[in-house]
N, C-alpha and C. Protein backbone atom coordinates (compact mmCIF):
# COMPACT_ATOMS: atom_id res chain seq x y z
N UNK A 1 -15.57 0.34 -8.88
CA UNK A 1 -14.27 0.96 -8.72
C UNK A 1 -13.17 -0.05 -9.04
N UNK A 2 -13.09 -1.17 -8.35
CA UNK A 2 -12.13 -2.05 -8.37
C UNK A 2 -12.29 -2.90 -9.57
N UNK A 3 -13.87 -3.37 -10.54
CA UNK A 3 -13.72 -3.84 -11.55
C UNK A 3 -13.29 -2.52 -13.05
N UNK A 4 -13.31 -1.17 -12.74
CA UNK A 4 -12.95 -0.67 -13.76
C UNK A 4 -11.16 -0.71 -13.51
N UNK A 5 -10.45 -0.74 -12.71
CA UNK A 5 -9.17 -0.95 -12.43
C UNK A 5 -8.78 -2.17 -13.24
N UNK A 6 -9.34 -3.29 -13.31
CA UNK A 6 -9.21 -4.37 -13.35
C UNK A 6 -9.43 -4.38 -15.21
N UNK A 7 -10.35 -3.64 -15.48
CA UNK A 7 -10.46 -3.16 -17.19
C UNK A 7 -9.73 -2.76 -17.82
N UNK A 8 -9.62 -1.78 -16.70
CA UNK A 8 -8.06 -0.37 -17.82
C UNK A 8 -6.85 -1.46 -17.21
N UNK A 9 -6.97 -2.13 -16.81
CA UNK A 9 -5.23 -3.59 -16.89
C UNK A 9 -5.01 -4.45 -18.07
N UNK A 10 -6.35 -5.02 -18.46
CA UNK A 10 -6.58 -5.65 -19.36
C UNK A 10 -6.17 -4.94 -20.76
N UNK A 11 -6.01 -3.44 -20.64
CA UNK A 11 -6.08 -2.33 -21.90
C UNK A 11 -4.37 -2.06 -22.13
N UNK A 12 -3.79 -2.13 -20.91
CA UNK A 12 -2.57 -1.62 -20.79
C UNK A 12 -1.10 -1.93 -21.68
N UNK A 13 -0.38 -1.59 -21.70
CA UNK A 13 0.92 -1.91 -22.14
C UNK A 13 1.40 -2.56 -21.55
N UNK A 14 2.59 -3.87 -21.38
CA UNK A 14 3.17 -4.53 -20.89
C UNK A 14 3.68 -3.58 -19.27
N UNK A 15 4.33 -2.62 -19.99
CA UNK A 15 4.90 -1.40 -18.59
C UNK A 15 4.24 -0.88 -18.38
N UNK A 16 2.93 -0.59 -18.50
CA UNK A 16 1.90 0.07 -17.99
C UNK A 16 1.26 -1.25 -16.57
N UNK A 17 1.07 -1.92 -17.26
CA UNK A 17 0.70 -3.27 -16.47
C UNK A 17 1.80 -3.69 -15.35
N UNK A 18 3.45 -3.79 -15.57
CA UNK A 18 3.64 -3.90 -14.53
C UNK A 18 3.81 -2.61 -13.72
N UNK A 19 3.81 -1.12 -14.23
CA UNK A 19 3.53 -0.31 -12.87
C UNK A 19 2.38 -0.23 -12.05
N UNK A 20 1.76 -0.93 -12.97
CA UNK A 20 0.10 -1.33 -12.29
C UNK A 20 0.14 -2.26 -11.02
N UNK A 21 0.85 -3.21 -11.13
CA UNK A 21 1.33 -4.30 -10.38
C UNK A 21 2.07 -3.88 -9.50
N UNK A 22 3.09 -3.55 -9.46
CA UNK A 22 3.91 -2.75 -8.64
C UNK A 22 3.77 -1.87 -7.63
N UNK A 23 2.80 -0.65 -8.45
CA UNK A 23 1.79 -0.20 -7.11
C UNK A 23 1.19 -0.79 -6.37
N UNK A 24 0.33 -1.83 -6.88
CA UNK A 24 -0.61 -2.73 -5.73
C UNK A 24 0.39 -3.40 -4.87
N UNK A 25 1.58 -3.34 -5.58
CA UNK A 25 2.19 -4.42 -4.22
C UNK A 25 2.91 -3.34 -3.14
N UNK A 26 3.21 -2.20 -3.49
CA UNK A 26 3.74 -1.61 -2.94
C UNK A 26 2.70 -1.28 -1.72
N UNK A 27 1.44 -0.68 -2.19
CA UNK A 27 0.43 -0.35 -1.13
C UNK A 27 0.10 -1.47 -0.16
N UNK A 28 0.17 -2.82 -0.36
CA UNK A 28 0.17 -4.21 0.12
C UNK A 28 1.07 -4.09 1.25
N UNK A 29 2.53 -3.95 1.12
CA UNK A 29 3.48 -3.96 1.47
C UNK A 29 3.62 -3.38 2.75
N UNK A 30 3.51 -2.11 2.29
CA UNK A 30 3.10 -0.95 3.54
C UNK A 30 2.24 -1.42 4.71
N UNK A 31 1.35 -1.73 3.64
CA UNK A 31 -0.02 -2.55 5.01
C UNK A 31 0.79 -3.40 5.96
N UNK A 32 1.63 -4.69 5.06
CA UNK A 32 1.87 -5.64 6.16
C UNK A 32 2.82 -5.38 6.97
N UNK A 33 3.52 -4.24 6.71
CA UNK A 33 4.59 -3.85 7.33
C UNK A 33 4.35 -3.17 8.45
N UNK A 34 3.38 -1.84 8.23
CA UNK A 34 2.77 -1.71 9.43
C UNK A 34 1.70 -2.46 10.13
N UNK A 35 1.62 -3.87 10.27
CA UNK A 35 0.75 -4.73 10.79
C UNK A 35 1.52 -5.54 11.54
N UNK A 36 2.68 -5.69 11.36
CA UNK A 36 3.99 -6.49 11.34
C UNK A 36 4.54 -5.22 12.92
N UNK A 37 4.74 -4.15 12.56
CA UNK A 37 4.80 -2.95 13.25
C UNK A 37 4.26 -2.98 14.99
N UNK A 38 2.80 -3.14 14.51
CA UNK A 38 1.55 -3.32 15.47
C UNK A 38 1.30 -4.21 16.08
N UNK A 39 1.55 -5.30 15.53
CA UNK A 39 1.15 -6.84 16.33
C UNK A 39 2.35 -7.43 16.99
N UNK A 40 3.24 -7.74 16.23
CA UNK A 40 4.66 -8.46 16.78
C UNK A 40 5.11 -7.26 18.06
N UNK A 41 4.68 -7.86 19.18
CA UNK A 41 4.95 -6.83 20.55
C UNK A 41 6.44 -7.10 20.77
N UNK A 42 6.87 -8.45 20.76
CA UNK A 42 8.13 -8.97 21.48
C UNK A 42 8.85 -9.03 20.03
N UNK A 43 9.07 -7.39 19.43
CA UNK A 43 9.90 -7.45 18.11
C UNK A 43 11.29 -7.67 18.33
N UNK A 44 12.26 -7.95 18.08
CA UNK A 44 13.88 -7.63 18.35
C UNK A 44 14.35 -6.39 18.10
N UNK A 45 13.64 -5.28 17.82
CA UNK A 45 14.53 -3.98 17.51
C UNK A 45 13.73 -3.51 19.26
N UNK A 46 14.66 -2.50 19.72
CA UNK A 46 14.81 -1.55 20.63
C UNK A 46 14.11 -0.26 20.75
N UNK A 47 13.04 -0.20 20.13
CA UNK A 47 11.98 0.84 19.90
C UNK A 47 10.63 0.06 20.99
N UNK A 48 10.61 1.69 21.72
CA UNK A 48 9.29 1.62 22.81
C UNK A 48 7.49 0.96 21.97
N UNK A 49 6.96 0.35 22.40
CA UNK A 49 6.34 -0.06 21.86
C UNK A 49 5.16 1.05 21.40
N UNK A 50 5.02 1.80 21.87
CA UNK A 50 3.78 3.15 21.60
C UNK A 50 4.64 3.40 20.34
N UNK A 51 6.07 3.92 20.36
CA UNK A 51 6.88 4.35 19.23
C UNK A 51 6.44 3.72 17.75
N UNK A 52 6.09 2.37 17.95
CA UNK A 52 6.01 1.63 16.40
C UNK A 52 4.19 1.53 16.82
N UNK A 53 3.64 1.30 17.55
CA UNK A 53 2.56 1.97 16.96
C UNK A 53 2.21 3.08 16.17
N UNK A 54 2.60 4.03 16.65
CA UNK A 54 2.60 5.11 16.03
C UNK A 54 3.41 5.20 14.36
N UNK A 55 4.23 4.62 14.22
CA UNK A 55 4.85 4.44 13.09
C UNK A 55 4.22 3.58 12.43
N UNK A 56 3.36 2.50 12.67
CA UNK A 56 2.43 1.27 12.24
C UNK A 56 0.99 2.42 11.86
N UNK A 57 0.74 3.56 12.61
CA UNK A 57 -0.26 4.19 11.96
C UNK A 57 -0.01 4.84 11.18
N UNK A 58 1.17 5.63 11.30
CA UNK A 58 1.73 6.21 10.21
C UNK A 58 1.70 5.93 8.81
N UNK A 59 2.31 4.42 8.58
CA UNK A 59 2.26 3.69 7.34
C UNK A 59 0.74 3.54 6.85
N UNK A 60 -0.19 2.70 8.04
CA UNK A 60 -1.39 2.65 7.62
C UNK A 60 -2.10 4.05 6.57
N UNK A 61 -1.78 4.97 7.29
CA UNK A 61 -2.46 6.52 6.85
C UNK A 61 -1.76 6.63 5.27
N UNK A 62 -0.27 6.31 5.35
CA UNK A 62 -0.18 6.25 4.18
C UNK A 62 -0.41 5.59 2.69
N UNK A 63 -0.38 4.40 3.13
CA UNK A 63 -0.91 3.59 2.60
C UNK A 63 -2.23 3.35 1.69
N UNK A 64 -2.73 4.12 2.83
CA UNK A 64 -4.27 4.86 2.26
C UNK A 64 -4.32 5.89 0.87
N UNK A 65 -3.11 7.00 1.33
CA UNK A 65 -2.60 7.98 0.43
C UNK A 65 -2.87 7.71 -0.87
N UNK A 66 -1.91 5.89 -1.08
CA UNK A 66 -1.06 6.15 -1.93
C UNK A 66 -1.98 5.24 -2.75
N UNK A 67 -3.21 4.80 -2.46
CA UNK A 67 -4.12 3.65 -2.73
C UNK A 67 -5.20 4.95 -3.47
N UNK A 68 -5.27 6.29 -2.29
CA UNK A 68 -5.88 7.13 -3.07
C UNK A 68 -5.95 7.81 -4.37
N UNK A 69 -4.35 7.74 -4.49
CA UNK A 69 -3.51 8.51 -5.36
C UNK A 69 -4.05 7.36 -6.68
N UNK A 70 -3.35 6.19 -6.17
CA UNK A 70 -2.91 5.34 -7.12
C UNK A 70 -4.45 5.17 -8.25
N UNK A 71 -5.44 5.49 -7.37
CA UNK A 71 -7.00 4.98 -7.94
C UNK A 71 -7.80 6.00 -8.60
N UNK A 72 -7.56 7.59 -8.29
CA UNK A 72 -7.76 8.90 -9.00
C UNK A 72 -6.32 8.34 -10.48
N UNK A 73 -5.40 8.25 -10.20
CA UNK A 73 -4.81 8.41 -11.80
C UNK A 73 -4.87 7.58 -12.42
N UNK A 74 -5.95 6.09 -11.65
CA UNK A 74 -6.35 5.42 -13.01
C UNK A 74 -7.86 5.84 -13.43
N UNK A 75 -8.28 6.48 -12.64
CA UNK A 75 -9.94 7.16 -12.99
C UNK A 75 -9.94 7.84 -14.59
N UNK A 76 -8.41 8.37 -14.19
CA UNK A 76 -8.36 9.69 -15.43
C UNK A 76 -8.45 8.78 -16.63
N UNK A 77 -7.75 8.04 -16.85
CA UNK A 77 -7.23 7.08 -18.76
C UNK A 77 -8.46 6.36 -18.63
């Protein structure tokens, strides 16, 4: 899975390649953000701590989405 990703990059157009890039960082992003969310208990914002859990799973779930998404529309080319 992850070495045919890594094929069709090698194939790509300059802008094909960096939306390629871009996605991965974006799905990255999400992750650390909701990890960042989850772990840092003594955050400085004013949100109940169950609250950003829940928002830390939120992202996670999405994250997933968009990793799903992102890996079906390189299946297709």
């Amino acid at each position: 899975m992850m070495n045919n990703l890594f094929n069709n990059f090698k194939q790509k157009s300059p802008k094909q390649r960096f939306l390629f890039v871009l996605g991965l960082f974006m799905i990255l992003a999400y992750l650390i953000i909701a990890g960042i969310f989850i772990i840092w208990k003594a955050m400085p914002v004013t949100v109940p701590y169950s609250n950003r859990l829940a928002f830390g799973i939120v992202l996670i779930v999405y994250a997933f989405f968009r990793f799903y998404r992102f890996n079906s529309s390189y299946k297709d080319e």
